[in-house]
PDB file of N, CA and C in Angstrom:
ATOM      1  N   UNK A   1      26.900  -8.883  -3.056  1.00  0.00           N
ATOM      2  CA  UNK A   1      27.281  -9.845  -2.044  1.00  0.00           C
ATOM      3  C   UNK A   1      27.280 -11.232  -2.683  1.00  0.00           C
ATOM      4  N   UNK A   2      28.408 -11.917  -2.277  1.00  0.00           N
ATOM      5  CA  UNK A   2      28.360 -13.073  -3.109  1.00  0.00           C
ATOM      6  C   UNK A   2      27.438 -14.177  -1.869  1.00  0.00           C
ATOM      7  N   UNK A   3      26.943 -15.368  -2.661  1.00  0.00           N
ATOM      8  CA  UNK A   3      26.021 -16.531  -1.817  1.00  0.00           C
ATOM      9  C   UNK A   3      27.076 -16.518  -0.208  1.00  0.00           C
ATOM     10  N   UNK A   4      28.576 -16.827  -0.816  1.00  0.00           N
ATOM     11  CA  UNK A   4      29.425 -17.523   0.238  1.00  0.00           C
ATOM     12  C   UNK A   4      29.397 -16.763   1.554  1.00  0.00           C
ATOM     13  N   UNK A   5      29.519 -15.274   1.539  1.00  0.00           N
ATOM     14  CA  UNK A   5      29.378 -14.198   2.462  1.00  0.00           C
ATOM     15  C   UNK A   5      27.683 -14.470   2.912  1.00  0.00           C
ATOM     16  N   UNK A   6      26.952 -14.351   2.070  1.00  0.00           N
ATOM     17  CA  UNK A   6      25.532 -14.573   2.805  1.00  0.00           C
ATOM     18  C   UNK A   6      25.212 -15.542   3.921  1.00  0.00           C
ATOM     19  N   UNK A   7      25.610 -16.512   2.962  1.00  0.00           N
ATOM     20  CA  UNK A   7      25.780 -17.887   4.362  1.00  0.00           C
ATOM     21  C   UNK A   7      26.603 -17.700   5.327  1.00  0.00           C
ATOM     22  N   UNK A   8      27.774 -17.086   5.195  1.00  0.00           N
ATOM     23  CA  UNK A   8      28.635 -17.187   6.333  1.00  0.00           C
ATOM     24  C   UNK A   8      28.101 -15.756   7.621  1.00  0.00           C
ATOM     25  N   UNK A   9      27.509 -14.855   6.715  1.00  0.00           N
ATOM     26  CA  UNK A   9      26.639 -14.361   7.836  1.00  0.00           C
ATOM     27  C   UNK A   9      26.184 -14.523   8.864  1.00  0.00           C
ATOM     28  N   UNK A  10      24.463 -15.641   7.332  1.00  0.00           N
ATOM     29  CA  UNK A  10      23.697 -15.928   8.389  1.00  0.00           C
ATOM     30  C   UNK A  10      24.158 -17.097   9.575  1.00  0.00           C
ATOM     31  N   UNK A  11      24.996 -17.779   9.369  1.00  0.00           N
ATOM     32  CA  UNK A  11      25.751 -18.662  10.271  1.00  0.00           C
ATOM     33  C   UNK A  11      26.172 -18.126  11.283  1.00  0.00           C
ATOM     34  N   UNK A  12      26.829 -17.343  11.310  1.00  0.00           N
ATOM     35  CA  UNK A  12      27.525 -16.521  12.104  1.00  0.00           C
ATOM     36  C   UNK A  12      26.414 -15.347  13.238  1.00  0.00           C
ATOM     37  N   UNK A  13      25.428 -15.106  12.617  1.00  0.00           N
ATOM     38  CA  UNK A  13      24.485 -14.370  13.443  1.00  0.00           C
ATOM     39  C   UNK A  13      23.160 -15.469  13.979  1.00  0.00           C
ATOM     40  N   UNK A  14      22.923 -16.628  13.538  1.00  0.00           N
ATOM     41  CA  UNK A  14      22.106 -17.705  13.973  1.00  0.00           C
ATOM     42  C   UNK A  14      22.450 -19.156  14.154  1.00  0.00           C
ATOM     43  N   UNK A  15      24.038 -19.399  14.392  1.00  0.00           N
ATOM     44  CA  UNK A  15      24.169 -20.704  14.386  1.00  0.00           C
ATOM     45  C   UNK A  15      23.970 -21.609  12.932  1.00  0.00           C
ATOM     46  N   UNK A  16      24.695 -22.597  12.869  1.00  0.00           N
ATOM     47  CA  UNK A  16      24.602 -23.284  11.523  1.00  0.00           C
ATOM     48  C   UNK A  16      23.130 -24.206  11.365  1.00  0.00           C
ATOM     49  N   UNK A  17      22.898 -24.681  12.382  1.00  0.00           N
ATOM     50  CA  UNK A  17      21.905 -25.224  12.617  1.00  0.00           C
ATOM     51  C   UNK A  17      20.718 -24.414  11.905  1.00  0.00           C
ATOM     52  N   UNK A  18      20.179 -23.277  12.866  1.00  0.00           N
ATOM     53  CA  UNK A  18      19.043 -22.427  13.171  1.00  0.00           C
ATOM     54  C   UNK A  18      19.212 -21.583  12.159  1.00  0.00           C
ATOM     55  N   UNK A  19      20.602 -21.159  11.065  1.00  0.00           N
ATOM     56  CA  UNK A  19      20.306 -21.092   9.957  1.00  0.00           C
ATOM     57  C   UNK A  19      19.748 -21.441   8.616  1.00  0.00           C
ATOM     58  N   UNK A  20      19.941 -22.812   8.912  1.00  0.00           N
ATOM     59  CA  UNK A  20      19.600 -23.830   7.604  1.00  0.00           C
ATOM     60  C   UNK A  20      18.441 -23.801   7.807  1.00  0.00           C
ATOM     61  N   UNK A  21      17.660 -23.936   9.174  1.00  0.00           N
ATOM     62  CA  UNK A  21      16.624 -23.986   9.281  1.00  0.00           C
ATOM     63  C   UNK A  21      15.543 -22.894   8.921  1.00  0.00           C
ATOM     64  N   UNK A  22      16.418 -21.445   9.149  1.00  0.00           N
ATOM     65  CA  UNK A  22      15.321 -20.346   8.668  1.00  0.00           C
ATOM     66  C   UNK A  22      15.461 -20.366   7.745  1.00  0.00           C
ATOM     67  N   UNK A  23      16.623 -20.669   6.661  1.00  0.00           N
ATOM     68  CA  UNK A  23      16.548 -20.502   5.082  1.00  0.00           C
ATOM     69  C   UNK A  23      14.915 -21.160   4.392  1.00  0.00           C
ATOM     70  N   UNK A  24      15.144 -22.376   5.363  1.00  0.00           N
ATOM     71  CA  UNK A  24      14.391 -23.371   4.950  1.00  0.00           C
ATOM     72  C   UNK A  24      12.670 -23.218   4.877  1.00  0.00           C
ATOM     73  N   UNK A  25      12.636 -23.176   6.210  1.00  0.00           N
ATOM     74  CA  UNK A  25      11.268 -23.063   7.150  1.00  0.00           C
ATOM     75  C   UNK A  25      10.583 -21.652   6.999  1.00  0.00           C
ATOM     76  N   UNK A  26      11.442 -20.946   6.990  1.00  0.00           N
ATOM     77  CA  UNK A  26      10.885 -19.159   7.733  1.00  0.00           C
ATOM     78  C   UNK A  26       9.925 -18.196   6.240  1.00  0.00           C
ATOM     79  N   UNK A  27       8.798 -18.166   5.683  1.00  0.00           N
ATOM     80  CA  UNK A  27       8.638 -17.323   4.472  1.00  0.00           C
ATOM     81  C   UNK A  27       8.532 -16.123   5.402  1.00  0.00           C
ATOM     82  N   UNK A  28       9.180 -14.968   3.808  1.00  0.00           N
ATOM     83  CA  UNK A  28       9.436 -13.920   4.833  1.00  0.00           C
ATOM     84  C   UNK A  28       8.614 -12.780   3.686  1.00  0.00           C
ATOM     85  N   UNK A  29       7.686 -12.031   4.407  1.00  0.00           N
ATOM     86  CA  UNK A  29       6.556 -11.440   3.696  1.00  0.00           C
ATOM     87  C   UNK A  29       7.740 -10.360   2.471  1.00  0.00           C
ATOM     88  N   UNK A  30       8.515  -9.587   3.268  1.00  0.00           N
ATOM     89  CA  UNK A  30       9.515  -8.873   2.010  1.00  0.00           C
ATOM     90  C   UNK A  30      10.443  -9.899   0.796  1.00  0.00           C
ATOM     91  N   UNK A  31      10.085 -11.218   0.907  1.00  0.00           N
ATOM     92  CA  UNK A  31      10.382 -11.698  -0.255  1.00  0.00           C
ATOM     93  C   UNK A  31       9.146 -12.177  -0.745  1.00  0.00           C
ATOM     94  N   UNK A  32       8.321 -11.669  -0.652  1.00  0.00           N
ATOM     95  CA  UNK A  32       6.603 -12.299  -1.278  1.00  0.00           C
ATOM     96  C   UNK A  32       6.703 -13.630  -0.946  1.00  0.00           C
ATOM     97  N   UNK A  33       6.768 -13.552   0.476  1.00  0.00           N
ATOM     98  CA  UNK A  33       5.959 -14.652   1.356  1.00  0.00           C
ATOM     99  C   UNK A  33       6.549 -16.177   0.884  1.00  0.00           C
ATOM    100  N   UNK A  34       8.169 -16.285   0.486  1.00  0.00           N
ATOM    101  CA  UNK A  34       9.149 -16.702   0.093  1.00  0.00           C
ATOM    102  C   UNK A  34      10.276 -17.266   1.441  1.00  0.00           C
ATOM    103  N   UNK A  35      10.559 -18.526   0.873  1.00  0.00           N
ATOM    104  CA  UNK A  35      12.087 -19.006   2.497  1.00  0.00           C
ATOM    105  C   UNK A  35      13.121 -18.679   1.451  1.00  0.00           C
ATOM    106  N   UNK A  36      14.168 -18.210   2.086  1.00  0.00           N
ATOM    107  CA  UNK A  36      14.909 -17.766   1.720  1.00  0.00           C
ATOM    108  C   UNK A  36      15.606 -18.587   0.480  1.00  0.00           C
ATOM    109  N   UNK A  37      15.718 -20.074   0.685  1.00  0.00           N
ATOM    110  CA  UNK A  37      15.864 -20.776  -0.108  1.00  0.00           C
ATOM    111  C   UNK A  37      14.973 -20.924  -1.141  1.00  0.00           C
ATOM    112  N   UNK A  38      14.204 -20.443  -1.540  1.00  0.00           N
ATOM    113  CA  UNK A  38      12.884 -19.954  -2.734  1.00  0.00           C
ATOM    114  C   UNK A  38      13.259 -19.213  -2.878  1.00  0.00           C
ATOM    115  N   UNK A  39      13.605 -17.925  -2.281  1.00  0.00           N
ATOM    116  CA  UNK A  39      14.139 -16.880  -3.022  1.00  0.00           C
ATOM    117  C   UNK A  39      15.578 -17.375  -3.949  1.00  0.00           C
ATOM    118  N   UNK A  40      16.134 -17.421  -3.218  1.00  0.00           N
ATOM    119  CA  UNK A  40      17.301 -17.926  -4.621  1.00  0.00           C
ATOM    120  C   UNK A  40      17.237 -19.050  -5.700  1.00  0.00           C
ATOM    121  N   UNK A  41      16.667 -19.803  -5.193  1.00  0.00           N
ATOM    122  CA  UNK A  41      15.994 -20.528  -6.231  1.00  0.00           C
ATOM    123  C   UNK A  41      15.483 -19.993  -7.202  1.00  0.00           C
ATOM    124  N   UNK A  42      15.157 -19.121  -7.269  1.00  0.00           N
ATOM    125  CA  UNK A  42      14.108 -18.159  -8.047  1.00  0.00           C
ATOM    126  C   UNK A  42      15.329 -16.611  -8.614  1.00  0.00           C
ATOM    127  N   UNK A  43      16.298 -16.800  -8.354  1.00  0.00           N
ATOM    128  CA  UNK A  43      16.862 -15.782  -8.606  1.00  0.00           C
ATOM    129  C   UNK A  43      17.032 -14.302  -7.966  1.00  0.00           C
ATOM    130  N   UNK A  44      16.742 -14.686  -6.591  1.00  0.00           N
ATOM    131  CA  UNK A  44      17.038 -13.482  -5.828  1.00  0.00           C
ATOM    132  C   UNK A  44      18.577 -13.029  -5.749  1.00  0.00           C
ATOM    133  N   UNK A  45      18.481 -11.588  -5.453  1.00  0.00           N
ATOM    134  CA  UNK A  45      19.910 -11.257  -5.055  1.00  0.00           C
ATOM    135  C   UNK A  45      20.221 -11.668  -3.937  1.00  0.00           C
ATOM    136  N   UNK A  46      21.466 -11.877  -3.496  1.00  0.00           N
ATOM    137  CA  UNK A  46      21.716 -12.802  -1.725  1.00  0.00           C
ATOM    138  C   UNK A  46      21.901 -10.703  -1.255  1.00  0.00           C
ATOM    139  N   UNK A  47      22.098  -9.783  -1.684  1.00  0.00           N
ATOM    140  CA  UNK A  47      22.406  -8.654  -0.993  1.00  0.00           C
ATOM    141  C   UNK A  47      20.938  -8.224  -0.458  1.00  0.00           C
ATOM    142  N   UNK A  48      19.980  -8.679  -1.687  1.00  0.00           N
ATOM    143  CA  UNK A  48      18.537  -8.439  -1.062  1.00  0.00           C
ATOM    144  C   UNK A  48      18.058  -9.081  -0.019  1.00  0.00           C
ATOM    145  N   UNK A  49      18.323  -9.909  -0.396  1.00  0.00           N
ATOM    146  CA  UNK A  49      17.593 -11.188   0.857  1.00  0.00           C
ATOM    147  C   UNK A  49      18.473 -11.072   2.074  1.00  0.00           C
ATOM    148  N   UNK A  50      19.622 -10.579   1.903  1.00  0.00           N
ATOM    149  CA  UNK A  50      20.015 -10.432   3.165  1.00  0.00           C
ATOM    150  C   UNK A  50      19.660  -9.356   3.856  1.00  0.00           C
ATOM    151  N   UNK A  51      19.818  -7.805   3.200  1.00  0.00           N
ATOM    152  CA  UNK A  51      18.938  -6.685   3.784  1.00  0.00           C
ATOM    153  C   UNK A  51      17.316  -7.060   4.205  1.00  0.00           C
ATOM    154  N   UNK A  52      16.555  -8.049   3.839  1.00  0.00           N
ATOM    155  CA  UNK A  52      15.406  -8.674   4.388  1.00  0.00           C
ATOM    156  C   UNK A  52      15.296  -9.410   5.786  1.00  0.00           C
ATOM    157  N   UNK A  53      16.655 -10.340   6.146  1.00  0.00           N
ATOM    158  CA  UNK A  53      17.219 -10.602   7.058  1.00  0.00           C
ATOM    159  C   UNK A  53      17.527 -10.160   8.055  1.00  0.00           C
ATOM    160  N   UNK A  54      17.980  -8.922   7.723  1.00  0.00           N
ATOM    161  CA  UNK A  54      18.466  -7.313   8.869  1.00  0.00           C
ATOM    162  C   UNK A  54      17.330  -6.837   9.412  1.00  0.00           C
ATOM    163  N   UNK A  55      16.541  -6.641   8.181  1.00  0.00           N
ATOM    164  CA  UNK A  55      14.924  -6.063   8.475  1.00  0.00           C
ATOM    165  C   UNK A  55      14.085  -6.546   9.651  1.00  0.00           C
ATOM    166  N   UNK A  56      14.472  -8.038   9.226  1.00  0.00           N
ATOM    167  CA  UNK A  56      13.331  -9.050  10.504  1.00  0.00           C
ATOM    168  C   UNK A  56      14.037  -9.276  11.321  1.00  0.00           C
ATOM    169  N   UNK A  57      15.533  -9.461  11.687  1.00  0.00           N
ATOM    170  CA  UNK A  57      15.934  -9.620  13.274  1.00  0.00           C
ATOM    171  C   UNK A  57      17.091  -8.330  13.045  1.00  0.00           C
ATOM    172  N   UNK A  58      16.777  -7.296  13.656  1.00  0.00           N
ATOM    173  CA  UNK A  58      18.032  -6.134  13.703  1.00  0.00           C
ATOM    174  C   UNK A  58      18.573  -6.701  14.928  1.00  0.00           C
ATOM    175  N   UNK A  59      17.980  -7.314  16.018  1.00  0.00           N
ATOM    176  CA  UNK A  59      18.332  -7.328  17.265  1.00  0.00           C
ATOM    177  C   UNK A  59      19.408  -8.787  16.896  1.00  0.00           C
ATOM    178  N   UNK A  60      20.041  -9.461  15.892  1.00  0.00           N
ATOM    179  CA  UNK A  60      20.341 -10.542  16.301  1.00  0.00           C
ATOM    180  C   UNK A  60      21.474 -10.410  15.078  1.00  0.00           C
ATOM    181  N   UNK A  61      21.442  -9.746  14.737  1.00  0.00           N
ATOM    182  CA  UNK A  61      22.463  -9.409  13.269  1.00  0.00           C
ATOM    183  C   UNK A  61      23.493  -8.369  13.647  1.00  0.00           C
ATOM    184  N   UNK A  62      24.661  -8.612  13.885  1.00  0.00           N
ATOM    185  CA  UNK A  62      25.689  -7.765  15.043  1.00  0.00           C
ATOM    186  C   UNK A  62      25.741  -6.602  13.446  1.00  0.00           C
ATOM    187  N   UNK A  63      25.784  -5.376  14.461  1.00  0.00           N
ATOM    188  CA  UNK A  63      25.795  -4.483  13.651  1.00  0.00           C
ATOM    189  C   UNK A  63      27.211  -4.065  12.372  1.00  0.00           C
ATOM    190  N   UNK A  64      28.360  -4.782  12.721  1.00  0.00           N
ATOM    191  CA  UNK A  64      29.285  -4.762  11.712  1.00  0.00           C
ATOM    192  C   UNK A  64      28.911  -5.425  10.800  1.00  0.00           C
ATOM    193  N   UNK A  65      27.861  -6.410  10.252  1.00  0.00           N
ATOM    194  CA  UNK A  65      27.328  -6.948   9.346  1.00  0.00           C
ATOM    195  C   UNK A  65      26.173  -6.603   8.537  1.00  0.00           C
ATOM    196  N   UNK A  66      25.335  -5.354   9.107  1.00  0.00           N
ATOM    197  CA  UNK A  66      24.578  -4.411   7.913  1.00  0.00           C
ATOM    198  C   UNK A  66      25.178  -4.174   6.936  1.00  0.00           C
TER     199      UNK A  66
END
């Protein structure tokens, strides 16, 4: 998955706003307690971090986007 699809995801399933903000704000224990923006910083895959994403809100991630 490339970054551009990741973002346009998470945009798309949380608003542009309330995205930037979980990148930002949210550590998420399946990236070792990492905001998403640490994770790539650090060299995460965006396909990982996004299956991490799915993990913590299934209810908010429209299912054509798993």
């Amino acid at each position: 998955m490339r970054l551009t699809d990741f973002w346009a995801r998470l945009e798309e399933s949380f608003g542009g706003a309330y995205a930037r903000s979980l990148a930002a704000d949210h550590s998420f224990a399946a990236l070792d307690d990492r905001t998403i923006n640490e994770a790539f910083a650090q060299g995460e895959d965006a396909a990982t971090v996004w299956r991490v994403i799915v993990a913590a809100y299934p209810d908010r991630i429209p299912s054509r986007l798993h």
